[in-house]
PDB file of N, CA and C in Angstrom:
ATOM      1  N   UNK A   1       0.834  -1.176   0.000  1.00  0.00           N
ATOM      2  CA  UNK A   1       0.000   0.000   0.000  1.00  0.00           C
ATOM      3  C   UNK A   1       0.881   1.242   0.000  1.00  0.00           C
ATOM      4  N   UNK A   2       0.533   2.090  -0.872  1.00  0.00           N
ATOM      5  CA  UNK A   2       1.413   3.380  -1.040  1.00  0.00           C
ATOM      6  C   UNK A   2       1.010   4.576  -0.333  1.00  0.00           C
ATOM      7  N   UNK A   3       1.726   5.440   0.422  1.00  0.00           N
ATOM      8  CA  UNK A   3       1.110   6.648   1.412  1.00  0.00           C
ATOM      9  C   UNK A   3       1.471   7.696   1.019  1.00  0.00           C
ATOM     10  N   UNK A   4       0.229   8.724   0.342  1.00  0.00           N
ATOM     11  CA  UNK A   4       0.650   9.696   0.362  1.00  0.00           C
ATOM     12  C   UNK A   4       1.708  10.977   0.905  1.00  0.00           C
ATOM     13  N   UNK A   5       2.165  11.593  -0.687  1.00  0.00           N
ATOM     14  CA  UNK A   5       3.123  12.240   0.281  1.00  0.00           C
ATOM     15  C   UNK A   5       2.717  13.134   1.654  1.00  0.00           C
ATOM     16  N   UNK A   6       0.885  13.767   1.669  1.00  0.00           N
ATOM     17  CA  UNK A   6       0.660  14.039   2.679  1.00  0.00           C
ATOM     18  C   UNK A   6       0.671  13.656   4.289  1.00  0.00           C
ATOM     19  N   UNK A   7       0.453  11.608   3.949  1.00  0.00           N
ATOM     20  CA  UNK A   7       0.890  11.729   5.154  1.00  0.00           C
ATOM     21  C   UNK A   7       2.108  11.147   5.875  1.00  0.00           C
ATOM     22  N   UNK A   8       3.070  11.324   5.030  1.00  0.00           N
ATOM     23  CA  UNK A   8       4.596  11.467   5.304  1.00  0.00           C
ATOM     24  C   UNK A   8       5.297  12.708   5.778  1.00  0.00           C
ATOM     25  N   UNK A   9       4.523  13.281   5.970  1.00  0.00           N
ATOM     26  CA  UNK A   9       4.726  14.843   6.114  1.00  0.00           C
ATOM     27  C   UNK A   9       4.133  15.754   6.951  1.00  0.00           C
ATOM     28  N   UNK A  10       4.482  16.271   7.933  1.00  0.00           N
ATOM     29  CA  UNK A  10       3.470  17.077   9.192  1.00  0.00           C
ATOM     30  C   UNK A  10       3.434  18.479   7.990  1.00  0.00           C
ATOM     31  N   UNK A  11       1.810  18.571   8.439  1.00  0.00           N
ATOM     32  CA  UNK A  11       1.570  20.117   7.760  1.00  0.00           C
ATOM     33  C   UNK A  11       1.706  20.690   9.234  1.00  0.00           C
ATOM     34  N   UNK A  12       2.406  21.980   8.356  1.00  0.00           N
ATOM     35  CA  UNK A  12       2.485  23.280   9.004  1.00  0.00           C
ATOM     36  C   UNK A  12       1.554  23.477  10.106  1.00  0.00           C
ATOM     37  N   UNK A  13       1.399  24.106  11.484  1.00  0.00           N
ATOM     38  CA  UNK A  13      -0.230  24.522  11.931  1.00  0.00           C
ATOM     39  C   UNK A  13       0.178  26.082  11.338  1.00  0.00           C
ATOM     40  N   UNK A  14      -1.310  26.938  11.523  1.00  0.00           N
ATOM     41  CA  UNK A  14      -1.438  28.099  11.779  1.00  0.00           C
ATOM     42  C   UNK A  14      -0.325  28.919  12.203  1.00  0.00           C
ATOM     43  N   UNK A  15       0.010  29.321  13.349  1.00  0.00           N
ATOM     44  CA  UNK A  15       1.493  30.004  13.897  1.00  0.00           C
ATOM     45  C   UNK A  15       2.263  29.734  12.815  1.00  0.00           C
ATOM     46  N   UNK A  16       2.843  28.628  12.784  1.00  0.00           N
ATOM     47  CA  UNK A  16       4.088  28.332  12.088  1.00  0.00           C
ATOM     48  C   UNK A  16       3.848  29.213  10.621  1.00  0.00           C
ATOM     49  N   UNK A  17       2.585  28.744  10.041  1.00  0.00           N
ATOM     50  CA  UNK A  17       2.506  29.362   8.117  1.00  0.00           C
ATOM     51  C   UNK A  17       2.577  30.809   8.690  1.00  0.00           C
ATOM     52  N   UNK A  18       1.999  31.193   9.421  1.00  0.00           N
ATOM     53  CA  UNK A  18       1.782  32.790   9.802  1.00  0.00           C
ATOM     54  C   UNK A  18       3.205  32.887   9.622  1.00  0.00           C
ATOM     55  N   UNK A  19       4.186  32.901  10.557  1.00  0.00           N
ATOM     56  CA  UNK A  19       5.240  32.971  10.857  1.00  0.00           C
ATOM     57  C   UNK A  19       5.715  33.027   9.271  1.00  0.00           C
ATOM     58  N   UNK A  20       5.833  31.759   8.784  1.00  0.00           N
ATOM     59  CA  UNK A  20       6.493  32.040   7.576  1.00  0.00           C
ATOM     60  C   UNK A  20       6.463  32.690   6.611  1.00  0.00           C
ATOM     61  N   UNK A  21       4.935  33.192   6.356  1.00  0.00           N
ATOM     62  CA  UNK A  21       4.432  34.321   5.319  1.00  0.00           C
ATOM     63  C   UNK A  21       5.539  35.573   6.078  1.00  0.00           C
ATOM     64  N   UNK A  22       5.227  35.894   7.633  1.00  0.00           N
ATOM     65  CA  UNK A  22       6.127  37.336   7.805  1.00  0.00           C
ATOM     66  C   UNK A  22       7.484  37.251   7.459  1.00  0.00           C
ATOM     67  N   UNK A  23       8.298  36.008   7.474  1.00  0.00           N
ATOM     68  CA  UNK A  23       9.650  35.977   7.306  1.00  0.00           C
ATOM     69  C   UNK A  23       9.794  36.599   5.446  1.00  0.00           C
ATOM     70  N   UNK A  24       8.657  35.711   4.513  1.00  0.00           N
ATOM     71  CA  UNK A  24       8.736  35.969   2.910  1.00  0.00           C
ATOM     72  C   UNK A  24       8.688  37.499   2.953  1.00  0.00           C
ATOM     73  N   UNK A  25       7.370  38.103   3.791  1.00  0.00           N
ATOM     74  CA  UNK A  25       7.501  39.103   3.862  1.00  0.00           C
ATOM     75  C   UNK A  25       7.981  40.529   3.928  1.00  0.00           C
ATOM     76  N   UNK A  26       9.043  39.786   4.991  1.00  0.00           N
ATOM     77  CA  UNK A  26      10.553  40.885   5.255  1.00  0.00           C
ATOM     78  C   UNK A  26      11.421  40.818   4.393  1.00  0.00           C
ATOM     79  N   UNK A  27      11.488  39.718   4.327  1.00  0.00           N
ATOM     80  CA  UNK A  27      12.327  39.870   3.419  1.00  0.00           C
ATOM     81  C   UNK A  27      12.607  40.504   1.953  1.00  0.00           C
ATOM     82  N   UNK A  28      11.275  40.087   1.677  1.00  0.00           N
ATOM     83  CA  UNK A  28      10.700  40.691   0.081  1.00  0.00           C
ATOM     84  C   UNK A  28      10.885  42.734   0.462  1.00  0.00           C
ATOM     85  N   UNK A  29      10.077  42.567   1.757  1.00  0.00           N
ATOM     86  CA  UNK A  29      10.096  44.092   2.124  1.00  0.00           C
ATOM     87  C   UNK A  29      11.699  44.664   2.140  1.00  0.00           C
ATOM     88  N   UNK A  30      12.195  44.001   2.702  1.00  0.00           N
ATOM     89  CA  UNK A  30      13.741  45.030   2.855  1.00  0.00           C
ATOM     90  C   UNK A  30      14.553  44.504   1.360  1.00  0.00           C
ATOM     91  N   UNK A  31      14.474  43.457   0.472  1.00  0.00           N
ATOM     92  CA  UNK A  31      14.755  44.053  -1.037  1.00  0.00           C
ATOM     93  C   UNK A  31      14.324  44.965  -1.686  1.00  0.00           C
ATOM     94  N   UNK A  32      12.939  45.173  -1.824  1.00  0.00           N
ATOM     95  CA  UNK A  32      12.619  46.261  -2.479  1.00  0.00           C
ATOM     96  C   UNK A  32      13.130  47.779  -1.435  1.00  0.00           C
ATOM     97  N   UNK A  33      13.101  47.484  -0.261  1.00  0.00           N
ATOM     98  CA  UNK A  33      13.652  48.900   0.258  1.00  0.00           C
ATOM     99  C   UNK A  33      14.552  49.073   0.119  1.00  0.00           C
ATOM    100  N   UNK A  34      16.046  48.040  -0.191  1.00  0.00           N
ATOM    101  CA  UNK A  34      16.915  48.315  -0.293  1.00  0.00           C
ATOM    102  C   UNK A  34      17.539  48.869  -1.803  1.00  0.00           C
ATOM    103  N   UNK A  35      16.174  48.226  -3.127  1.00  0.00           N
ATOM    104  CA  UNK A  35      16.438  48.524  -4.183  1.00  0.00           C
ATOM    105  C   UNK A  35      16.264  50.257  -4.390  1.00  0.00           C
ATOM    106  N   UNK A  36      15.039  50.759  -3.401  1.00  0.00           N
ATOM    107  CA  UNK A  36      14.402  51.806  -3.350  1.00  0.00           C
ATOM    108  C   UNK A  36      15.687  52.844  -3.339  1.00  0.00           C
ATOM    109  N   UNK A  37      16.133  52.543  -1.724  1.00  0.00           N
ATOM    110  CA  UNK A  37      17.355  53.627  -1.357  1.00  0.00           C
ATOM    111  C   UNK A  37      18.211  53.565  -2.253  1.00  0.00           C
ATOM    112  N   UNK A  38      18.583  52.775  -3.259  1.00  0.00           N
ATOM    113  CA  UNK A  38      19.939  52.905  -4.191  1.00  0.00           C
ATOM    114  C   UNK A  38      19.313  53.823  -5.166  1.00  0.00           C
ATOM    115  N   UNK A  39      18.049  54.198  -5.129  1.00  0.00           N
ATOM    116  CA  UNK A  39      17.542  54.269  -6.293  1.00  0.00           C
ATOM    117  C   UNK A  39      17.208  53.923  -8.014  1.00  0.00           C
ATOM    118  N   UNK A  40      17.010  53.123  -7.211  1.00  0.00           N
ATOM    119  CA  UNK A  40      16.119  52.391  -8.620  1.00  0.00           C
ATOM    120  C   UNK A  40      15.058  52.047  -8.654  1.00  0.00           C
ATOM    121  N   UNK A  41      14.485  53.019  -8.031  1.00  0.00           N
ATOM    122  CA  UNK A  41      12.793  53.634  -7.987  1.00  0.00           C
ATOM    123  C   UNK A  41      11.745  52.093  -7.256  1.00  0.00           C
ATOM    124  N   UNK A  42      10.461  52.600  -7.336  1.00  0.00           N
ATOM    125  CA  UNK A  42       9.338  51.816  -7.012  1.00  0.00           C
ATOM    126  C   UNK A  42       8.924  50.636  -7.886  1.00  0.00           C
ATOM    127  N   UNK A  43       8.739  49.717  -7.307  1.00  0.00           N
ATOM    128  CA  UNK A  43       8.515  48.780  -8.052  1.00  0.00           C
ATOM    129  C   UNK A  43       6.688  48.241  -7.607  1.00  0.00           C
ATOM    130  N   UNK A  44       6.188  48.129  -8.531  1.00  0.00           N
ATOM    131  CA  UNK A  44       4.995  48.188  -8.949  1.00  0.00           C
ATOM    132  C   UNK A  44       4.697  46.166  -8.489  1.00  0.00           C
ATOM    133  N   UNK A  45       5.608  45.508  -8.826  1.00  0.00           N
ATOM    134  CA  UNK A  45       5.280  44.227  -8.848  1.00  0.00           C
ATOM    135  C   UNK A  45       5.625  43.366  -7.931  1.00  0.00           C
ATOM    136  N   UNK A  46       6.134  44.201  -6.954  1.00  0.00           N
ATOM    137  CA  UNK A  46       6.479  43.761  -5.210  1.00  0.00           C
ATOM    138  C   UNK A  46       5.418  42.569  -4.698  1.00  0.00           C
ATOM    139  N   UNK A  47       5.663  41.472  -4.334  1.00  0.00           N
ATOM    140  CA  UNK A  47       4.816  40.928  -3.533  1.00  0.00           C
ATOM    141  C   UNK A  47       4.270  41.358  -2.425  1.00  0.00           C
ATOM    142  N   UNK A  48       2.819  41.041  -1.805  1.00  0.00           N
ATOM    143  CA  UNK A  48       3.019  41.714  -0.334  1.00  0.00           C
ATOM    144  C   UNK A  48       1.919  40.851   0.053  1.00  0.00           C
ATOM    145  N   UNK A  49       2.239  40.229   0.913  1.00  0.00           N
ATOM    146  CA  UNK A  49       1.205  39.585   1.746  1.00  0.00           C
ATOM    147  C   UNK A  49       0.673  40.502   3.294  1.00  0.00           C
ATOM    148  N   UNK A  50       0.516  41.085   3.433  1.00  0.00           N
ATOM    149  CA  UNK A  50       0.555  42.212   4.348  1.00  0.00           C
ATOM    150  C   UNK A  50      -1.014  41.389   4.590  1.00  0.00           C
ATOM    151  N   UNK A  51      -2.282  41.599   3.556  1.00  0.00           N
ATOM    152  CA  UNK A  51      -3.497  41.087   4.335  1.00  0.00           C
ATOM    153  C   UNK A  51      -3.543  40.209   4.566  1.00  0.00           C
ATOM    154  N   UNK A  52      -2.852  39.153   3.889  1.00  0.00           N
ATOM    155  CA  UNK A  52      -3.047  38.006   4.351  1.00  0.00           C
ATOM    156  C   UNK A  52      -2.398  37.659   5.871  1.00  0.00           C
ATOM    157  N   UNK A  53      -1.524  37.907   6.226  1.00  0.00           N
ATOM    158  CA  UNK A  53      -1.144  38.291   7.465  1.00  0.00           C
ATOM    159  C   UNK A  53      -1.513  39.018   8.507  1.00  0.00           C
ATOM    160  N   UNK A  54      -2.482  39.911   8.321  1.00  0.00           N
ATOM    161  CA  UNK A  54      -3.239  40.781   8.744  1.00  0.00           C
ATOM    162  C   UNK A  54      -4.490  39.675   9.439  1.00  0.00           C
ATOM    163  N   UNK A  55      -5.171  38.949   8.295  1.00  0.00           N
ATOM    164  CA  UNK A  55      -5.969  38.044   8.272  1.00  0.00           C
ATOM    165  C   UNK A  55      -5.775  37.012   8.808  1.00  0.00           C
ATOM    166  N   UNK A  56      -4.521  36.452   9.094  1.00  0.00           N
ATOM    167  CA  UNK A  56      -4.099  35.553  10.222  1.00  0.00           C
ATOM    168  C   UNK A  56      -4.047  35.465  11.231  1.00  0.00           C
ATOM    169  N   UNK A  57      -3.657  37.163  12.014  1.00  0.00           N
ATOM    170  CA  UNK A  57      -3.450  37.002  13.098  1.00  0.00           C
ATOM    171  C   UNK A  57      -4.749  37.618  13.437  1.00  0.00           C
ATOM    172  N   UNK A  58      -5.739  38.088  13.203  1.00  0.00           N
ATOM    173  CA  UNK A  58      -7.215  38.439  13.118  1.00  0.00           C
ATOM    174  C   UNK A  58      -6.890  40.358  13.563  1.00  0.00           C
ATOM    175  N   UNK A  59      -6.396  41.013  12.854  1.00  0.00           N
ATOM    176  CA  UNK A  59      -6.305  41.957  12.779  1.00  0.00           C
ATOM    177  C   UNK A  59      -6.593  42.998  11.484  1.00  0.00           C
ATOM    178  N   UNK A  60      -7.298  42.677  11.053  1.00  0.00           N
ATOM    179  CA  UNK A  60      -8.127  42.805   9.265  1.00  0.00           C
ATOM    180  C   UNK A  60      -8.993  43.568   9.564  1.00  0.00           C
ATOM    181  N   UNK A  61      -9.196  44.349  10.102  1.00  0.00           N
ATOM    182  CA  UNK A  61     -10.571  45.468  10.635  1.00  0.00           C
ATOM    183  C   UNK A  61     -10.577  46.272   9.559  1.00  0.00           C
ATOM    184  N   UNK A  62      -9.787  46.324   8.670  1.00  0.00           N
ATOM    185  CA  UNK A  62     -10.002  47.408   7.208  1.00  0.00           C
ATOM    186  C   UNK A  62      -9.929  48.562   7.955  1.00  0.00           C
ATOM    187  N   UNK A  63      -9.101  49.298   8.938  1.00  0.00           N
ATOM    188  CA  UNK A  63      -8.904  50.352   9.076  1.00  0.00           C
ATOM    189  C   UNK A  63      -7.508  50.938   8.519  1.00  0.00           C
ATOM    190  N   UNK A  64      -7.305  52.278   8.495  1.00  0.00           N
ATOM    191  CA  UNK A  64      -6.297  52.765   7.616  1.00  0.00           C
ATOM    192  C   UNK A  64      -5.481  52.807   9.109  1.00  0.00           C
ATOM    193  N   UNK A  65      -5.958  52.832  10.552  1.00  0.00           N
ATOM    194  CA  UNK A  65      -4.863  53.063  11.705  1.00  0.00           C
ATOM    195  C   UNK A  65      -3.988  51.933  11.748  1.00  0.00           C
ATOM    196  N   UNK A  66      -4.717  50.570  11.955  1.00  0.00           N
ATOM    197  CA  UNK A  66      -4.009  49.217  12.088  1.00  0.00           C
ATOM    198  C   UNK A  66      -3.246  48.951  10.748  1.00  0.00           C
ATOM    199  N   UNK A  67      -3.545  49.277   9.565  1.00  0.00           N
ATOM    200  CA  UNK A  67      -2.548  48.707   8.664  1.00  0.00           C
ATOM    201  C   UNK A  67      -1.405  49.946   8.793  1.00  0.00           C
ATOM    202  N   UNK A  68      -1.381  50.851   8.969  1.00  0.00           N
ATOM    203  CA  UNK A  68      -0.756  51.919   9.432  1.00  0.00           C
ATOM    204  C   UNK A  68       0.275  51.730  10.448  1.00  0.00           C
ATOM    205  N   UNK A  69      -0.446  51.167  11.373  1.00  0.00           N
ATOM    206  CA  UNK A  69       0.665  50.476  12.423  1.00  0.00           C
ATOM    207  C   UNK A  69       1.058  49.278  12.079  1.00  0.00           C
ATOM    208  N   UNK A  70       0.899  48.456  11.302  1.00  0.00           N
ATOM    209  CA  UNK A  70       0.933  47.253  10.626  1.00  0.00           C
ATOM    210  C   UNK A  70       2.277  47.625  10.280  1.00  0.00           C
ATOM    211  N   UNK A  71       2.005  48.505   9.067  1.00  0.00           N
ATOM    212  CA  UNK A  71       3.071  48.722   8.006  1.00  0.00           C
ATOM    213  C   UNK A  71       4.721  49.112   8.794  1.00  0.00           C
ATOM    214  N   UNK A  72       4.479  50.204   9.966  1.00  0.00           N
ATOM    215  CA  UNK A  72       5.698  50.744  10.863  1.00  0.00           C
ATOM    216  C   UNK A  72       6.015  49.598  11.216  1.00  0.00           C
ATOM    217  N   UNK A  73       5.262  48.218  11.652  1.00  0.00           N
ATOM    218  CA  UNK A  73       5.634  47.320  12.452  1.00  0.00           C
ATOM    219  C   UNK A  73       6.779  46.103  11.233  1.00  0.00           C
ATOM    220  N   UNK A  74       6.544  46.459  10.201  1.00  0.00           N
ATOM    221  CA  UNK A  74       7.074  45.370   8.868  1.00  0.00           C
ATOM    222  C   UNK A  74       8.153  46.238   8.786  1.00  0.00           C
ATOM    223  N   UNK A  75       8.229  47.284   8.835  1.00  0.00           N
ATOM    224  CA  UNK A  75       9.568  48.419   8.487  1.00  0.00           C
ATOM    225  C   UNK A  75      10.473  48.312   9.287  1.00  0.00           C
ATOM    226  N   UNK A  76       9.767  48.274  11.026  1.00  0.00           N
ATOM    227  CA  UNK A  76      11.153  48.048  11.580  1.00  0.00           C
ATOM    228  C   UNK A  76      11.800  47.081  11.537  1.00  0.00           C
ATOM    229  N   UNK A  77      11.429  45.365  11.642  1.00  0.00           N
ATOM    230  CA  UNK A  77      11.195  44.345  11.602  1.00  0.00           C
ATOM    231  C   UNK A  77      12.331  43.934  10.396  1.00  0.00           C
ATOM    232  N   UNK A  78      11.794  44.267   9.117  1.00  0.00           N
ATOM    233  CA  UNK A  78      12.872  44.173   8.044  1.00  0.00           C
ATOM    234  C   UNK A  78      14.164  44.560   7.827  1.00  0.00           C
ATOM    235  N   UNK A  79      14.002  46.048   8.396  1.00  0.00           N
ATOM    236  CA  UNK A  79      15.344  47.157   8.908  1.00  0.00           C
ATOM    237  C   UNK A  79      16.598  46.073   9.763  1.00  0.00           C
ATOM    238  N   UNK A  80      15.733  44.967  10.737  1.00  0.00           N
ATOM    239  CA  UNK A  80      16.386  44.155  11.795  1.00  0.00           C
ATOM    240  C   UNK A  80      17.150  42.947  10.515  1.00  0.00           C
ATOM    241  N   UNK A  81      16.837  42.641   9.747  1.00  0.00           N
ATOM    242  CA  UNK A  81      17.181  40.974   8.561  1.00  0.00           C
ATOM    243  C   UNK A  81      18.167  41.116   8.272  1.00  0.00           C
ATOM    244  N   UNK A  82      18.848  40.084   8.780  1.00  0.00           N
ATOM    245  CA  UNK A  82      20.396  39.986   7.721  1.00  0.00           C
ATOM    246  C   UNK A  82      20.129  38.832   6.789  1.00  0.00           C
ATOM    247  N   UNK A  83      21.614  38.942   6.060  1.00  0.00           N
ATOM    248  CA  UNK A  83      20.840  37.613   5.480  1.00  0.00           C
ATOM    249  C   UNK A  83      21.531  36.490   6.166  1.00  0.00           C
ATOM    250  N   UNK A  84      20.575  35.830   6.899  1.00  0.00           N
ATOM    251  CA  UNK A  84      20.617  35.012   7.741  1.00  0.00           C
ATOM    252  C   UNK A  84      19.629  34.155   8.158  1.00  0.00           C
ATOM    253  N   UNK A  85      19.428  33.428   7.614  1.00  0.00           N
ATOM    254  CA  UNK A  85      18.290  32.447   7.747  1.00  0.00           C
ATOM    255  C   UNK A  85      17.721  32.470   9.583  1.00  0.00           C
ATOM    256  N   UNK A  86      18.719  32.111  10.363  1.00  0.00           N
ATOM    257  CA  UNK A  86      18.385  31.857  12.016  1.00  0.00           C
ATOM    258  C   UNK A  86      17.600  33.618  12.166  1.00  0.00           C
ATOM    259  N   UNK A  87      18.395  34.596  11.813  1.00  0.00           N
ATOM    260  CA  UNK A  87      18.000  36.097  11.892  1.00  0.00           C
ATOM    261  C   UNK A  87      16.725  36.536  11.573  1.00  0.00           C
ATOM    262  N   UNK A  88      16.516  36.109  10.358  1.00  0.00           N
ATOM    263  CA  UNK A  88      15.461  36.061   9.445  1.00  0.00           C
ATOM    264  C   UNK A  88      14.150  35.395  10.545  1.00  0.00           C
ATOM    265  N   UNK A  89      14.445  34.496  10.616  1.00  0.00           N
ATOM    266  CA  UNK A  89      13.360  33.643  11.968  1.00  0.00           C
ATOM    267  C   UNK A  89      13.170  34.189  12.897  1.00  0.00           C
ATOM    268  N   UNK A  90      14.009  34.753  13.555  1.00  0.00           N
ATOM    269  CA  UNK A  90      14.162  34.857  14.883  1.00  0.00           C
ATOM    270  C   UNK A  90      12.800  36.441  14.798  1.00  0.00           C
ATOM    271  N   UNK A  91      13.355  37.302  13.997  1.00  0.00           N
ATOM    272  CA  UNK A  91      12.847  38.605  13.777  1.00  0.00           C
ATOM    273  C   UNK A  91      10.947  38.496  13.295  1.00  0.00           C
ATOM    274  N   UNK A  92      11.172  37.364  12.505  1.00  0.00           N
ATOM    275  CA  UNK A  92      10.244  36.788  12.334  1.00  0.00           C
ATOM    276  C   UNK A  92       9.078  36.568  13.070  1.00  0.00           C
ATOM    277  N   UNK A  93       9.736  35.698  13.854  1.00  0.00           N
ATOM    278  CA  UNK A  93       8.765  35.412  15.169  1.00  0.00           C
ATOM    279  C   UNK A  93       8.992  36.563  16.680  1.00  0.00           C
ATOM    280  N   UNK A  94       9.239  37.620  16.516  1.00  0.00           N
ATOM    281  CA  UNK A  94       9.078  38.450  17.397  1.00  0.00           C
ATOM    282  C   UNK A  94       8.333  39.511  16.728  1.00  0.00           C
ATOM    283  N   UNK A  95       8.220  39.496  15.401  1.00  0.00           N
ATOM    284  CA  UNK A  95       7.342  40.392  14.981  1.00  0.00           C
ATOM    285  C   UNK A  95       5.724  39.984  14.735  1.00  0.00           C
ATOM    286  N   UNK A  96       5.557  38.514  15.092  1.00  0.00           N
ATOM    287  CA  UNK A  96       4.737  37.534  15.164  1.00  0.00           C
ATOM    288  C   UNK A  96       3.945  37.982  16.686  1.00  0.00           C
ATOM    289  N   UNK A  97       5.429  38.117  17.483  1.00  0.00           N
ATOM    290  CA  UNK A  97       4.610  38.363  18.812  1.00  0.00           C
ATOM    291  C   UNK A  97       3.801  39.363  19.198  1.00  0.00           C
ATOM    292  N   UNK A  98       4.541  40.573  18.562  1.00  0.00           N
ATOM    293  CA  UNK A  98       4.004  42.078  18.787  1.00  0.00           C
ATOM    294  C   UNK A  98       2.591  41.804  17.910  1.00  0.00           C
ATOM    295  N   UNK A  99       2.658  41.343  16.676  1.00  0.00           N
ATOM    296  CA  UNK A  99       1.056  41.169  16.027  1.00  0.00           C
ATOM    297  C   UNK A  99       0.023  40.808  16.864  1.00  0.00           C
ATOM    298  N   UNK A 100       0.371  39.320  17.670  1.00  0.00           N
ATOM    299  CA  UNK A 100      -0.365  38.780  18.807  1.00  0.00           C
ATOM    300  C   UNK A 100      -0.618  40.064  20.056  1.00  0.00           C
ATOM    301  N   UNK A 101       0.060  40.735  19.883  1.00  0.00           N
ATOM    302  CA  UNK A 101      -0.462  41.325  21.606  1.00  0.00           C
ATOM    303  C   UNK A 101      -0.891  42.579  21.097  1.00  0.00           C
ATOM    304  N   UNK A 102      -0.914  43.024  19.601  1.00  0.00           N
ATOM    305  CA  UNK A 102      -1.588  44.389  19.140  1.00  0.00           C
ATOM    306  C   UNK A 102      -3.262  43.530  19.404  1.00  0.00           C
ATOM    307  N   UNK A 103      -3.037  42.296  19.066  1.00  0.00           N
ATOM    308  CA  UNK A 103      -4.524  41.866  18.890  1.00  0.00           C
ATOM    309  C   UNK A 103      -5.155  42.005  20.074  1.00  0.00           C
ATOM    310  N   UNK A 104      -4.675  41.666  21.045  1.00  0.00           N
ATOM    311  CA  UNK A 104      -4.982  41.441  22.674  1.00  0.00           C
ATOM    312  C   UNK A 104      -5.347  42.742  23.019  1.00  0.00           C
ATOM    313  N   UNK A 105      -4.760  43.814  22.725  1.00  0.00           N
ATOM    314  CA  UNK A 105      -5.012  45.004  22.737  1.00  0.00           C
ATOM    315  C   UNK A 105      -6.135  45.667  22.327  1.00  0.00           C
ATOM    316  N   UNK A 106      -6.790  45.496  20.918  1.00  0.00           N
ATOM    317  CA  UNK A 106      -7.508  46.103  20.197  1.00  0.00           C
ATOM    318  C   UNK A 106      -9.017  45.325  20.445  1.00  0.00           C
ATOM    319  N   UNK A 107      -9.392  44.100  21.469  1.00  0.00           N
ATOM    320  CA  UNK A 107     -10.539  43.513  21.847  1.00  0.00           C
ATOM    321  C   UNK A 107     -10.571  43.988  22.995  1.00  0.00           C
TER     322      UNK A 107
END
């Protein structure tokens, strides 16, 4: 009998994918910022998972304040990335945390 590759394989939970969308995130974020400051302008075709992340950690209220603070919170966060995979994580999941306790906050 043959077993899917699914169940050879632990899926992700929740936290963890969260987590990993913010790491794609930063990262994607501090290339294009870094392409920005050299100048070589805006780039139109940037990935951004910003709602979907938003939408994870249940902070999606469609207000312009929370993505507002959202956005300061991805800026500093990225500003922190080396390239460093452990770094990358680590920043990752502390910017994971602050999401969690904006939420705790805003109920």
């Amino acid at each position: 009998m043959r077993k899917s590759i699914t169940s050879l394989t632990e899926l992700a939970n929740h936290k963890q994918t969260t987590v990993y969308l913010i790491e794609q995130q930063l990262k994607s974020r501090r290339f294009f910022d870094d392409l920005e400051r050299i100048g070589l302008g805006q780039y139109w075709f940037e990935p951004n998972l910003d709602h979907l992340i938003l939408k994870n950690v249940e902070l999606d209220d469609g207000s312009d304040e929370t993505y507002a603070l959202y956005a300061e919170i991805v800026s500093k966060y990225s500003r922190k990335i080396k390239p460093d995979l452990q770094v990358i994580k680590f920043q990752a999941k502390k910017m994971y945390r602050e999401l969690i306790s904006l939420k705790k906050y805003s109920h």
